[in-house]
Protein backbone atom coordinates (compact mmCIF):
# COMPACT_ATOMS: atom_id res chain seq x y z
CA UNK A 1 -9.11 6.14 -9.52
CA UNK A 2 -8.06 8.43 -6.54
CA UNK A 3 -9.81 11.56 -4.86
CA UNK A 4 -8.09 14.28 -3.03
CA UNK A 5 -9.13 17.74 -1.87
CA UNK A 6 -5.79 19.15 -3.23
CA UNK A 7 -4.26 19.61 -6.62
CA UNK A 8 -2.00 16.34 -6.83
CA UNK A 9 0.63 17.90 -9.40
CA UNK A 10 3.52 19.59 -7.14
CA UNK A 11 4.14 15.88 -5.41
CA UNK A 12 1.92 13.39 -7.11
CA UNK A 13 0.11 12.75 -3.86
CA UNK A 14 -2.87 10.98 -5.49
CA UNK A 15 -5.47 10.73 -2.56
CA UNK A 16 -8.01 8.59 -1.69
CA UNK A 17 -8.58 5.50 -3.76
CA UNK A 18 -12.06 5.17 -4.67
CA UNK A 19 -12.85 2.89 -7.80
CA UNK A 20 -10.47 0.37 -9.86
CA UNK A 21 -11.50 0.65 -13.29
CA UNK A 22 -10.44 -3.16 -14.09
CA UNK A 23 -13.86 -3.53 -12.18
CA UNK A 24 -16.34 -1.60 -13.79
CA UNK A 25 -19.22 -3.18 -12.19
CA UNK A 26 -18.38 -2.59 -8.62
CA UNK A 27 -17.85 0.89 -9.36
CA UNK A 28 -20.07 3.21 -7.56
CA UNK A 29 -19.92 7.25 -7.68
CA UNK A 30 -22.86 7.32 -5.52
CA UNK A 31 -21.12 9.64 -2.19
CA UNK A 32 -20.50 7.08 0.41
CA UNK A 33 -17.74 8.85 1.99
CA UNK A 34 -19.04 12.69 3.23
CA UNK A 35 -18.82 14.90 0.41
CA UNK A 36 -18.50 18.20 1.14
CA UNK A 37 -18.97 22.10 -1.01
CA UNK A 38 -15.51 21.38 -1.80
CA UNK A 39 -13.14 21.24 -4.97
CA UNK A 40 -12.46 17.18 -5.62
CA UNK A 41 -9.15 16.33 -7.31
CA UNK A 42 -9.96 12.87 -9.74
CA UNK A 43 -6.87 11.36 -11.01
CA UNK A 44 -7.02 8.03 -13.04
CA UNK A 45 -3.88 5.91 -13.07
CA UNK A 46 -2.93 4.31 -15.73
CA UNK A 47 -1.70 0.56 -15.49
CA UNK A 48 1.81 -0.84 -17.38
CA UNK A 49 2.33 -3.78 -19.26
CA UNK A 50 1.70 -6.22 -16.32
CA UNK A 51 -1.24 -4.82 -15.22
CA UNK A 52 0.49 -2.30 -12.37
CA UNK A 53 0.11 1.09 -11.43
CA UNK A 54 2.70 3.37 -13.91
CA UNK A 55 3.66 6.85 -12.54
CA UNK A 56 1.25 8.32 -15.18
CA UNK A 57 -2.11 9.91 -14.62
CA UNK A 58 -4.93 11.91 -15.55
CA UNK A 59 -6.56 14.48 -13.48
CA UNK A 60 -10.29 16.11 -13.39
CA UNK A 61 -11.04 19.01 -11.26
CA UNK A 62 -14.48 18.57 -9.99
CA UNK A 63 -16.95 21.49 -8.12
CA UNK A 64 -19.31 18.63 -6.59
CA UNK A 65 -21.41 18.11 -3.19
CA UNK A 66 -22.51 14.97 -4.34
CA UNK A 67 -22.20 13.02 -7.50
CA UNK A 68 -24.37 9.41 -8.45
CA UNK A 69 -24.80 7.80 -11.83
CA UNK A 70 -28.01 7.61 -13.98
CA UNK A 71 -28.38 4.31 -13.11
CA UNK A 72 -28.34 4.26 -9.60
CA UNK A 73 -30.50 7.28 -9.58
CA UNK A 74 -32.84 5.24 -11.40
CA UNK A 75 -32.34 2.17 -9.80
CA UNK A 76 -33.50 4.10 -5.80
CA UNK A 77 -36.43 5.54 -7.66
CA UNK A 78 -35.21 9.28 -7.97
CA UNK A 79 -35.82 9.42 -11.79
CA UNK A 80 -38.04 7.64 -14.14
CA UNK A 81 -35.43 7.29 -17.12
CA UNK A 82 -31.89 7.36 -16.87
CA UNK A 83 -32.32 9.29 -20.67
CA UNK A 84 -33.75 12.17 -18.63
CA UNK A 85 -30.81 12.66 -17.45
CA UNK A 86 -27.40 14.24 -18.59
CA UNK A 87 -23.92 15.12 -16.69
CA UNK A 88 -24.45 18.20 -14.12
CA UNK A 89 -27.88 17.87 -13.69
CA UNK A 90 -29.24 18.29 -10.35
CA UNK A 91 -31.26 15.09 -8.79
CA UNK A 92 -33.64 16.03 -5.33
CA UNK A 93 -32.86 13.76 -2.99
CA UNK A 94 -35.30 12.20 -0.50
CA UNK A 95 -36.22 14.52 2.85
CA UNK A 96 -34.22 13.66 5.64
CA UNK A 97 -35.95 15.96 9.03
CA UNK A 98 -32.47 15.09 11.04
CA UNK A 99 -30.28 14.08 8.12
CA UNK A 100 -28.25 10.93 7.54
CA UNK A 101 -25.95 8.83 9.32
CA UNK A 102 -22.15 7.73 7.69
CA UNK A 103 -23.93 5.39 5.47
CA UNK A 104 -26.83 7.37 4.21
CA UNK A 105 -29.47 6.10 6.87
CA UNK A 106 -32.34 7.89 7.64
CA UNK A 107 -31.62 9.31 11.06
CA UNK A 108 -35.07 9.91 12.19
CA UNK A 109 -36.33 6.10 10.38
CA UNK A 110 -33.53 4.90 12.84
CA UNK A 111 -34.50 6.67 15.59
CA UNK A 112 -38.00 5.26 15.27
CA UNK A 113 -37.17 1.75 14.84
CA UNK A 114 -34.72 2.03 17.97
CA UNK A 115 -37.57 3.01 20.38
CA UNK A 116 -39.03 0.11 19.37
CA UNK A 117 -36.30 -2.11 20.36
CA UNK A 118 -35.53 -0.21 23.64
CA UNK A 119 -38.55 0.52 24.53
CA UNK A 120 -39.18 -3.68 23.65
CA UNK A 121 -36.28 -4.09 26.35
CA UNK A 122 -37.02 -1.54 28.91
CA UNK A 123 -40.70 -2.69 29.46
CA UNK A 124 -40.57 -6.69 28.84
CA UNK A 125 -37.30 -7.08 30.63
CA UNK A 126 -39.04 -5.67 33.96
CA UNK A 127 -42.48 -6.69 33.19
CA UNK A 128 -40.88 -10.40 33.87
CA UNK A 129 -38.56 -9.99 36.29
CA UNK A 130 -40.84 -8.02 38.28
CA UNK A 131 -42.90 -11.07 38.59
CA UNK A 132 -40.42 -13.38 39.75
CA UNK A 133 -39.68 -11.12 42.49
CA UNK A 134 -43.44 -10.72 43.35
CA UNK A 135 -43.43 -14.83 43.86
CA UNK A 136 -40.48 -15.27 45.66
CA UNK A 137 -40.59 -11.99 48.04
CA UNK A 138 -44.18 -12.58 48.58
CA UNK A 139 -43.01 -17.13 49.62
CA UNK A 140 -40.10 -15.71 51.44
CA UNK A 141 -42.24 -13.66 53.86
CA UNK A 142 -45.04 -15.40 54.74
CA UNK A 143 -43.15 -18.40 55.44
CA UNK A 144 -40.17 -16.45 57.28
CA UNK A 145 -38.27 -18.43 59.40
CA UNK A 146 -35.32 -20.44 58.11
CA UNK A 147 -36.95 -20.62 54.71
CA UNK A 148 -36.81 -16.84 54.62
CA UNK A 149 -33.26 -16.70 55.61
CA UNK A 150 -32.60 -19.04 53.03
CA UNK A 151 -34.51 -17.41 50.08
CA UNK A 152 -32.94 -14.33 51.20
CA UNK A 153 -29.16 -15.18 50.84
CA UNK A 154 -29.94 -16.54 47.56
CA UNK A 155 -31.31 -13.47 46.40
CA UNK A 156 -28.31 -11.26 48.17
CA UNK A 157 -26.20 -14.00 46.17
CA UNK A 158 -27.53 -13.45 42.64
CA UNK A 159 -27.31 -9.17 43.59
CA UNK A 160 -23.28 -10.12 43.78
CA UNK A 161 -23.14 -11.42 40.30
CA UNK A 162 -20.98 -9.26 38.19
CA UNK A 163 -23.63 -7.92 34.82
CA UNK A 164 -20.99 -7.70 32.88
CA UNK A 165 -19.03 -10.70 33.02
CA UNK A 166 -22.63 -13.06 33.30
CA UNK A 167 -23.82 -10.72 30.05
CA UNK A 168 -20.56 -11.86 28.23
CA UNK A 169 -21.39 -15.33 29.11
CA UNK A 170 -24.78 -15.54 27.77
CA UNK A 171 -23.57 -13.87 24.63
CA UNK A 172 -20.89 -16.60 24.13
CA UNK A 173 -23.43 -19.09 25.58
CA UNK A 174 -26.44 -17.77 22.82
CA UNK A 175 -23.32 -17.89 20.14
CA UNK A 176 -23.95 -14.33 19.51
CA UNK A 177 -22.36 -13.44 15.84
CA UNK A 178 -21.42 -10.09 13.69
CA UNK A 179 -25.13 -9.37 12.75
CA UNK A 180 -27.26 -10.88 15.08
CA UNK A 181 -29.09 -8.68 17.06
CA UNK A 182 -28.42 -9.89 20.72
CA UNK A 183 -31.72 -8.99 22.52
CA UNK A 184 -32.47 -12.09 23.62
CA UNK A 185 -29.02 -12.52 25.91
CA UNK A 186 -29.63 -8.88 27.21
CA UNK A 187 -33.32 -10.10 28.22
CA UNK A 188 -31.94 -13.41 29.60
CA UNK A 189 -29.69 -11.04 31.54
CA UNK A 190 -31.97 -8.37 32.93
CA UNK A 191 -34.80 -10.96 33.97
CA UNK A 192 -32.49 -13.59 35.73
CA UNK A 193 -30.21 -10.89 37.48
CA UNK A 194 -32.40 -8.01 38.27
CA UNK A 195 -35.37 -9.59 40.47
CA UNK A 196 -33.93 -9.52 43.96
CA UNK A 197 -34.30 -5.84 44.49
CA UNK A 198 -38.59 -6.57 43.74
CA UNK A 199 -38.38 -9.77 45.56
CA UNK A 200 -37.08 -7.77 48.91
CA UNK A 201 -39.60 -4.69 48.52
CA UNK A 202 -42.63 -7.27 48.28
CA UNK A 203 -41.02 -9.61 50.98
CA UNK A 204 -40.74 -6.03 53.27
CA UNK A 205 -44.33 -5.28 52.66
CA UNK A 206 -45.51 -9.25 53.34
CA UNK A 207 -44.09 -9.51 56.78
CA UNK A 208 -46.05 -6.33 58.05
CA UNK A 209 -49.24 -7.59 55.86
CA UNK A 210 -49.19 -11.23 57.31
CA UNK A 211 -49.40 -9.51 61.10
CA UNK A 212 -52.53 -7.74 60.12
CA UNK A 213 -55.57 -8.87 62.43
CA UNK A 214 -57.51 -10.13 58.92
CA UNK A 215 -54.97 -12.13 58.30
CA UNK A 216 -55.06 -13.90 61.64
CA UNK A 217 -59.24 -14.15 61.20
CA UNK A 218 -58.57 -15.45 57.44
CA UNK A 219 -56.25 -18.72 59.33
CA UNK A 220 -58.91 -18.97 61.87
CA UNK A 221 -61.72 -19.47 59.48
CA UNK A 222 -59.64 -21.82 57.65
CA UNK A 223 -58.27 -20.06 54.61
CA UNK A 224 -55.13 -21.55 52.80
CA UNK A 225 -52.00 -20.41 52.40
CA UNK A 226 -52.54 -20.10 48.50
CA UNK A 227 -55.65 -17.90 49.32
CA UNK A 228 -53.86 -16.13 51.62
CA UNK A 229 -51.32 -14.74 49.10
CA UNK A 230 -53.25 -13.82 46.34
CA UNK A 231 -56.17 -12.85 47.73
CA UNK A 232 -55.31 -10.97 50.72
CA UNK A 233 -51.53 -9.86 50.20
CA UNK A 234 -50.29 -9.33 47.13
CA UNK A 235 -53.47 -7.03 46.21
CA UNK A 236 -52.58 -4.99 49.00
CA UNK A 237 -48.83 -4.78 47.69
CA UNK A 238 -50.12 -3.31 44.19
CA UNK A 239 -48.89 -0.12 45.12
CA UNK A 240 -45.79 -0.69 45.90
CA UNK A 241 -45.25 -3.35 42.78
CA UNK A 242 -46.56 -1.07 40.06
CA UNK A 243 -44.06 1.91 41.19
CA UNK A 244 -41.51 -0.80 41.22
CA UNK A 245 -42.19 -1.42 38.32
CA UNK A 246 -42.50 1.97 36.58
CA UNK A 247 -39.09 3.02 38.05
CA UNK A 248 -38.04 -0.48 36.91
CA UNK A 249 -38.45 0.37 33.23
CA UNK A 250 -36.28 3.36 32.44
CA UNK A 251 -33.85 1.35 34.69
CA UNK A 252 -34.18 -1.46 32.02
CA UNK A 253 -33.96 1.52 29.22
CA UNK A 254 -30.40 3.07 30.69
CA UNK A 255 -29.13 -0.48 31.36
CA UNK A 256 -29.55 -1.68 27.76
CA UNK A 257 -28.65 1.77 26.20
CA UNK A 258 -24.65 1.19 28.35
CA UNK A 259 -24.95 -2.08 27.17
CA UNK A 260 -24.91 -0.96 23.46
CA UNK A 261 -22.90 1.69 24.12
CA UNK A 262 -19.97 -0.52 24.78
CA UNK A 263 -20.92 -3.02 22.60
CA UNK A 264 -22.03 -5.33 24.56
CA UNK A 265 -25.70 -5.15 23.76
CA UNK A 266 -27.44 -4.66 21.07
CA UNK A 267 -25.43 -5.68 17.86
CA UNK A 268 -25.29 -3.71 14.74
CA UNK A 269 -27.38 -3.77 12.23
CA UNK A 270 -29.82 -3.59 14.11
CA UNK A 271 -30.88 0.16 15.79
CA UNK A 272 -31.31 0.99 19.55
CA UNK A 273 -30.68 4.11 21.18
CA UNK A 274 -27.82 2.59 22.74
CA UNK A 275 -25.97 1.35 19.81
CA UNK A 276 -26.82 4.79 17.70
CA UNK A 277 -24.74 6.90 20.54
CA UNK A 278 -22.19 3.98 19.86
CA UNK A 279 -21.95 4.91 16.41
CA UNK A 280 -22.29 8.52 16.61
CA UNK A 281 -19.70 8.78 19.09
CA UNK A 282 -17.39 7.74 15.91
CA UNK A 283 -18.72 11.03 14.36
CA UNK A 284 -19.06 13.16 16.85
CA UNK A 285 -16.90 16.44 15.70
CA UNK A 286 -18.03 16.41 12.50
CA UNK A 287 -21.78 15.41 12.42
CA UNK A 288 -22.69 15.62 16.58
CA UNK A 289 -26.08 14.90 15.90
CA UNK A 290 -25.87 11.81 15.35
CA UNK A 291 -25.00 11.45 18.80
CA UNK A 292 -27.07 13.88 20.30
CA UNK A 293 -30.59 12.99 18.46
CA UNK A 294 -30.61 8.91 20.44
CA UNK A 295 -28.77 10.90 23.82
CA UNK A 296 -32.03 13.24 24.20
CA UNK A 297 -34.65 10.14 23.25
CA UNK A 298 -33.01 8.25 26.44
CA UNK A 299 -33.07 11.17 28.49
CA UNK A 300 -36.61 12.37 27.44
CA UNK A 301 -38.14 8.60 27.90
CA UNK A 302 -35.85 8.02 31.24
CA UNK A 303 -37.48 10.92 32.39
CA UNK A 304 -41.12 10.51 31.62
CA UNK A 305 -41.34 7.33 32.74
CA UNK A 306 -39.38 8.86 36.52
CA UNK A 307 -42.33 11.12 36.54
CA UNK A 308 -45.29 8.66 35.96
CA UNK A 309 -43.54 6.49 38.89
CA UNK A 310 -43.43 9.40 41.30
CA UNK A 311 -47.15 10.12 40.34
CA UNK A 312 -48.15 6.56 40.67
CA UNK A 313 -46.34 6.44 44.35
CA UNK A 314 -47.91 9.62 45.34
CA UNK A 315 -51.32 8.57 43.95
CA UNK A 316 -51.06 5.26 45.41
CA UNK A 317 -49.52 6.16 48.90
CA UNK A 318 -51.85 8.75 50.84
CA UNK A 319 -49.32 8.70 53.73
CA UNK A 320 -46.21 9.52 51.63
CA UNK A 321 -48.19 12.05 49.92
CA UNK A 322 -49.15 13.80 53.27
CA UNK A 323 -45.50 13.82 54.68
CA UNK A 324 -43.77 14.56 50.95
């Protein structure tokens, strides 16, 4: 059985194939392939002797914007009894608020299910390699010395690693297939390649701590280096860690949504904003919101979460506030 949108009889150009009728049971009338307020062209081939396509044919002129059997509307729940039904009738599909993708996905169940998996990314990806840069900024400056030098190259090392090509590796590495979902490689990624730049803010802020006069009283009386760290200098770097890490997370957001975008994060089936503007980038003259609907959740979330960092520095940093 073909489909075409024009009448096939001057040339015998058939169309689109859609069915084989020596397969019944795979044969499904249910629009899969964008049906539009058009006039559809039907023509059924019939086969020779040996089971081949002949040069005869039937054609039905249909006036459709969407056609499904009896049984698969019963079989999604749309009517009780396929006997309730007879050719022409009209079925009422389910309400879509932003429609459908090319397959007949919810676009708004997507987008909901996405946030969950970028927003998954874009706060536990940070949340951890935040804290491996609080531990080794906050070792590297109060020991200094050659131990800071040290610490420090290693971190400007891991900065030079190219995202890409390490991302790649982990996905080969994790034995990534067609289906998986590839978060976990993207979170191996982010946490072991993203730290330095926390690591050298919280390093900054222990060398001017550790020269503080309390500090000096704190060694007199005795105190430890353990109790040095966490009781005296890391609580006064909370400021500065929790807008790290609040402009960390819509960092973490953008990264993984380019990540899907080119395929290299997120894996299909499974929905992220990312992968969404992949996929709607396939349709984007004909149905551009499926590219615009995930394009405007980034932007909105990168956004929000810009401004709640810039309150949180402001809030937290009486001197910046004064000068800003």
């Amino acid at each position: 059985m073909y489909r075409n949108i024009l009448d096939p009889e001057p040339d015998g150009a058939l169309g689109l194939p859609i069915a084989e009728i020596l397969n019944p049971a795979n044969v499904s009338f249910e629009d899969r392939l964008d049906l539009q307020a058009l006039t559809y062209f039907y023509s059924v081939v019939a086969l020779d002797a040996n089971g081949r396509e002949s040069a005869s044919y039937s054609t039905v002129t249909a006036d459709v914007t969407r056609v499904i059997t009896a049984a698969e509307a019963v079989e999604k729940g749309l009517v009780e009894n396929a006997s309730d039904l007879s050719p022409g009738d009209t079925v009422k599909m389910a309400f879509h608020p932003l429609g459908t993708d090319y397959l007949g996905r919810d676009l708004l169940a997507r987008l909901m299910h996405g946030a969950r998996v970028s927003l998954f990314i874009g706060i536990v990806a940070p949340f951890f390699f935040v804290i491996i840069g609080i531990l080794y900024g906050s070792a590297a400056g109060f020991m200094g010395g050659r131990t800071d030098q040290v610490l420090m190259r290693f971190a400007d090392f891991v900065v030079a690693l190219p995202f890409l090509l390490f991302m790649i590796l982990l996905r080969i590495l994790f034995n990534v297939e067609s289906g998986d979902s590839g978060v976990g490689p993207m979170l191996v990624a982010m946490v072991m390649l993203s730290w330095p730049a926390a690591a050298r803010l919280v390093r900054g802020q222990i060398l001017q701590i550790r020269e503080e006069g309390y500090i000096g009283a704190s060694r007199l009386l005795g105190a430890k280096t353990n109790y040095l760290v966490l009781r005296h200098m890391i609580p006064n770097t909370m400021g500065v860690i929790l807008v790290t890490l609040t402009f960390a997370v819509p960092s973490a957001i953008f990264t993984e949504a380019f990540l899907s975008f080119i395929g290299m994060g997120v894996a299909p089936p499974t929905p992220s904003w990312g992968s969404m503007c992949n996929e709607g980038l396939k349709t984007m003259l004909t149905t551009p919101h499926e590219l615009i609907a995930p394009a405007a959740f980034i932007s909105i979330t990168v956004l929000a979460f810009n401004l709640l960092g810039d309150g949180l520095r402001d809030a937290l940093d009486a001197r910046m506030r004064a000068t800003e």
